[in-house]
PDB file of N, CA and C in Angstrom:
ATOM      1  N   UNK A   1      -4.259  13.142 -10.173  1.00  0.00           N
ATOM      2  CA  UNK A   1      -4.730  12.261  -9.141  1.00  0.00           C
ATOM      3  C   UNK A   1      -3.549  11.444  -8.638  1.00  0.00           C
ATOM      4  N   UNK A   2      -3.497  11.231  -7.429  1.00  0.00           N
ATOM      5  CA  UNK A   2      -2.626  10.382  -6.618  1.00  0.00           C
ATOM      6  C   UNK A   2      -3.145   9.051  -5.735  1.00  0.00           C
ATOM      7  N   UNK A   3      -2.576   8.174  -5.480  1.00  0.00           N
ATOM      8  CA  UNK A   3      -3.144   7.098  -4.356  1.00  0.00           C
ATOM      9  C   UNK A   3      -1.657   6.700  -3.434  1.00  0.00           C
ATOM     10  N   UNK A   4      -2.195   5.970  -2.529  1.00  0.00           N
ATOM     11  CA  UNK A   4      -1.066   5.672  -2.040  1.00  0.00           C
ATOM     12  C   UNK A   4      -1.230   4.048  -0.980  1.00  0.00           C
ATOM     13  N   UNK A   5      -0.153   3.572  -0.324  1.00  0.00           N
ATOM     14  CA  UNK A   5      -0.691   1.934  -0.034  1.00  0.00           C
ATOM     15  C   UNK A   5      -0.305   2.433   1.417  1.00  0.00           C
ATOM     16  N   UNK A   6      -1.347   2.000   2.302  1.00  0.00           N
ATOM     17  CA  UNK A   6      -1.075   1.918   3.787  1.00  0.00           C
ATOM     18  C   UNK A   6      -1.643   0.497   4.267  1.00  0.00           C
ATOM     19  N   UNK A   7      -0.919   0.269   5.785  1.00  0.00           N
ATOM     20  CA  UNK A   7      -1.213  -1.184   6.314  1.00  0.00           C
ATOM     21  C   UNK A   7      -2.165  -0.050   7.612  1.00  0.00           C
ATOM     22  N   UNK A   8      -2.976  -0.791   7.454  1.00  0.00           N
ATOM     23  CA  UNK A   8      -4.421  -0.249   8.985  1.00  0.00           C
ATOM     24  C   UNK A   8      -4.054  -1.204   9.552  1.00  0.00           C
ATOM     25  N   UNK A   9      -3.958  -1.097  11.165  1.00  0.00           N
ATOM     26  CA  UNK A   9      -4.027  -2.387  12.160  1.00  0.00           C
ATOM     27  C   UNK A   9      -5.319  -2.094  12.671  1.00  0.00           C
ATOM     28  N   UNK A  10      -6.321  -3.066  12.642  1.00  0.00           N
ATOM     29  CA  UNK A  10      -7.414  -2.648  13.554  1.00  0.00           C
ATOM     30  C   UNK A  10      -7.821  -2.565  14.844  1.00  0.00           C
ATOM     31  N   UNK A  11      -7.143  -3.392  15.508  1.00  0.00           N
ATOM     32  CA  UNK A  11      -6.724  -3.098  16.758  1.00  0.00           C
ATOM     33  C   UNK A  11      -6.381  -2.285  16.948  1.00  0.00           C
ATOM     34  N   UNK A  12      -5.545  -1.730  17.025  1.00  0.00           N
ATOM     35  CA  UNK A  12      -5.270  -0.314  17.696  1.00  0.00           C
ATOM     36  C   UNK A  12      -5.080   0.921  16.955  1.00  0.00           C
ATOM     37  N   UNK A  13      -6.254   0.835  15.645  1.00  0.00           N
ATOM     38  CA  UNK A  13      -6.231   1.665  14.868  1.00  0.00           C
ATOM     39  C   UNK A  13      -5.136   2.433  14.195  1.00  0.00           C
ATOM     40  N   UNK A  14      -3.798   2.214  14.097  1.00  0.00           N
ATOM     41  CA  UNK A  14      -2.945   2.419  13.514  1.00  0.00           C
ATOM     42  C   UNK A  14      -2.442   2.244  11.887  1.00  0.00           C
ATOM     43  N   UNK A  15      -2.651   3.414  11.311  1.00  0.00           N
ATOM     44  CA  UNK A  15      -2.820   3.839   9.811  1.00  0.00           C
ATOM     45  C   UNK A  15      -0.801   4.233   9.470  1.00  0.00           C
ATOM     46  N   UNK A  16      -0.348   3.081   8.587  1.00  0.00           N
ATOM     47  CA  UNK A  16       1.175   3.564   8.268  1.00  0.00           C
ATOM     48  C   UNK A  16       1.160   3.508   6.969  1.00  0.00           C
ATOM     49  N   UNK A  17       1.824   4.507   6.585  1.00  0.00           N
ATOM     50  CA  UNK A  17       1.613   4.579   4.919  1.00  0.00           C
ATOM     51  C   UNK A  17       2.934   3.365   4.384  1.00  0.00           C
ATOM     52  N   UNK A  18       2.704   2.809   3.081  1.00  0.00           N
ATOM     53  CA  UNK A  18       3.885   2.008   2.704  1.00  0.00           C
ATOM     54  C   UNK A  18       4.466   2.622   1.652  1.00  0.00           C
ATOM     55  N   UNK A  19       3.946   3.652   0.563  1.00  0.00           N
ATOM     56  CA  UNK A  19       4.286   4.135  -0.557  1.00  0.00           C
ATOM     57  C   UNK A  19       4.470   5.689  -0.063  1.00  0.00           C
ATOM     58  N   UNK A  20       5.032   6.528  -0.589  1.00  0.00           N
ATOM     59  CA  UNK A  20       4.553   7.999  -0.310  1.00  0.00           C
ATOM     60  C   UNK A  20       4.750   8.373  -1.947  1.00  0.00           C
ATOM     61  N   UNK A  21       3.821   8.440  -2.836  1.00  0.00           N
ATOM     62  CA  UNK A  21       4.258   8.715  -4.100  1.00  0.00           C
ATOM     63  C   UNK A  21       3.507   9.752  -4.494  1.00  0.00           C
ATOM     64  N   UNK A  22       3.889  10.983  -5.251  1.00  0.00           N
ATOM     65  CA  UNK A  22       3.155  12.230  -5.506  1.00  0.00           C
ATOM     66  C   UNK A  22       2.745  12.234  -7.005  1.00  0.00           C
ATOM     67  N   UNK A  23       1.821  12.148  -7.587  1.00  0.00           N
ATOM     68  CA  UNK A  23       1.250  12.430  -8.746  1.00  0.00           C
ATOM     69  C   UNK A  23       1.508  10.953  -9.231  1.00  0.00           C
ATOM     70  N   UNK A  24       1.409  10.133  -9.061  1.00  0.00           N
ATOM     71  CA  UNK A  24       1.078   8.562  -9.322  1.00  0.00           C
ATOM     72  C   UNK A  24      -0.007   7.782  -9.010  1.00  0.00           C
ATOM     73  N   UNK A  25      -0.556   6.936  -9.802  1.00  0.00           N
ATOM     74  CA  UNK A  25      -1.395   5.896  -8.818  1.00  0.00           C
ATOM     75  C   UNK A  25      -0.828   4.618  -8.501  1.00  0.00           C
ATOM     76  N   UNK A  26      -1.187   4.339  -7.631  1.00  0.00           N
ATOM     77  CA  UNK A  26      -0.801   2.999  -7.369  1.00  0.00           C
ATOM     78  C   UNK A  26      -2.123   1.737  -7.244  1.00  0.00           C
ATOM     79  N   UNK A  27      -1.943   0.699  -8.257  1.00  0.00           N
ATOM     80  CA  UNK A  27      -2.829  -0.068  -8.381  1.00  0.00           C
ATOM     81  C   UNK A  27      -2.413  -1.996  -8.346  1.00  0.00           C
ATOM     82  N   UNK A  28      -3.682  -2.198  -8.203  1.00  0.00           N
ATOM     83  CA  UNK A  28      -3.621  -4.040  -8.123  1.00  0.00           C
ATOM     84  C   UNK A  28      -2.635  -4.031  -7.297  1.00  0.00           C
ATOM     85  N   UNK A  29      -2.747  -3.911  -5.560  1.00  0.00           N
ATOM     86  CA  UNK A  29      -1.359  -4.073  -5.042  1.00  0.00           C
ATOM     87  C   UNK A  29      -2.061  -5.700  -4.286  1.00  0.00           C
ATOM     88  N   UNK A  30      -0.696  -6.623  -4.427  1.00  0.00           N
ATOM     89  CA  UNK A  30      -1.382  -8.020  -3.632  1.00  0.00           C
ATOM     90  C   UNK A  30       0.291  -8.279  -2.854  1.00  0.00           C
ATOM     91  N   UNK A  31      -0.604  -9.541  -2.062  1.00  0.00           N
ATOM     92  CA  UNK A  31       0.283  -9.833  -0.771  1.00  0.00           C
ATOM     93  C   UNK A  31       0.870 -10.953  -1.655  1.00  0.00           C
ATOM     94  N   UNK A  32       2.444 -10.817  -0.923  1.00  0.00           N
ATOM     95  CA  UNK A  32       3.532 -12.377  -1.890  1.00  0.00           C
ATOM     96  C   UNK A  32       2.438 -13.382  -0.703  1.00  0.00           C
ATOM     97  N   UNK A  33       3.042 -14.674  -1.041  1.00  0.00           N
ATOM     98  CA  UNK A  33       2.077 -15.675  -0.592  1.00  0.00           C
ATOM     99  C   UNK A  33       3.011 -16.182   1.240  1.00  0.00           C
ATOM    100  N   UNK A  34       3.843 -15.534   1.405  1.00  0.00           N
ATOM    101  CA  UNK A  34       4.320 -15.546   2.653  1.00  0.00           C
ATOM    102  C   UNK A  34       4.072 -14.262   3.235  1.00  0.00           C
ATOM    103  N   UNK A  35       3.707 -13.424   2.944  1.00  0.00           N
ATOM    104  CA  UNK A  35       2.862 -12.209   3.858  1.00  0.00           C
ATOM    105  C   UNK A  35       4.246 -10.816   3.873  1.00  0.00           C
ATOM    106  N   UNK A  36       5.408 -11.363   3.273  1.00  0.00           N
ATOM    107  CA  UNK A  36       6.562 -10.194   3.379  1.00  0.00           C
ATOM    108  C   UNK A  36       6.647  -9.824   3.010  1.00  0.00           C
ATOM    109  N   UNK A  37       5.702  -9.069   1.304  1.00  0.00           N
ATOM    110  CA  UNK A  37       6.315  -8.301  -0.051  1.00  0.00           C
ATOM    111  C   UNK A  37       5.256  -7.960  -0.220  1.00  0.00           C
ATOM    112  N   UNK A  38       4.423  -7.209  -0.806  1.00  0.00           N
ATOM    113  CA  UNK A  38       2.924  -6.558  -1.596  1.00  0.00           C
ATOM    114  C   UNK A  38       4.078  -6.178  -2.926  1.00  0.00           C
ATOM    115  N   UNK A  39       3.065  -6.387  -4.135  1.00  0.00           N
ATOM    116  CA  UNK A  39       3.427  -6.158  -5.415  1.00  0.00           C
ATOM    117  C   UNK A  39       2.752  -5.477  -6.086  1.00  0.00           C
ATOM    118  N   UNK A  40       3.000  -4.042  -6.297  1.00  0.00           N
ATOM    119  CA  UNK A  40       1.880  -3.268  -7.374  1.00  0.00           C
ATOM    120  C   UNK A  40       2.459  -2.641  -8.760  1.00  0.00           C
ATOM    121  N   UNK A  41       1.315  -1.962  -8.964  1.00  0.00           N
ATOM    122  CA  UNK A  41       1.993  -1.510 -10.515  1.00  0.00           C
ATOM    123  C   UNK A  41       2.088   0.353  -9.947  1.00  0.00           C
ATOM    124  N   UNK A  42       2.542   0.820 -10.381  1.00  0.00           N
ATOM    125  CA  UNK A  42       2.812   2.638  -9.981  1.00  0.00           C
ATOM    126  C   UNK A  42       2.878   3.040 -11.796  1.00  0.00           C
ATOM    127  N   UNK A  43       1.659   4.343 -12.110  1.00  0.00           N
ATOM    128  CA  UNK A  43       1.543   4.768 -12.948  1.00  0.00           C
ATOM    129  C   UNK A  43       1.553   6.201 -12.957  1.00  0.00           C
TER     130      UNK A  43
END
């Protein structure tokens, strides 16, 4: 199993991936408290 982190804009429906990781998950991802960093764990 794999996952991966994308930003959706809803406005103009625009799907960008942030991770591209193959045979990993990626979990608990959160925003730094100024909006410039997401922090997850990759397993």
């Amino acid at each position: 199993m794999e996952s991966n982190i994308y930003l959706a804009n809803i406005n103009d429906r625009e799907i960008v991936p942030l991770t591209q990781f193959e045979g990993s998950l990626t979990e608990n991802p959160v925003w730094s408290p100024d909006g410039e960093h997401i922090a997850f764990s990759a397993t």
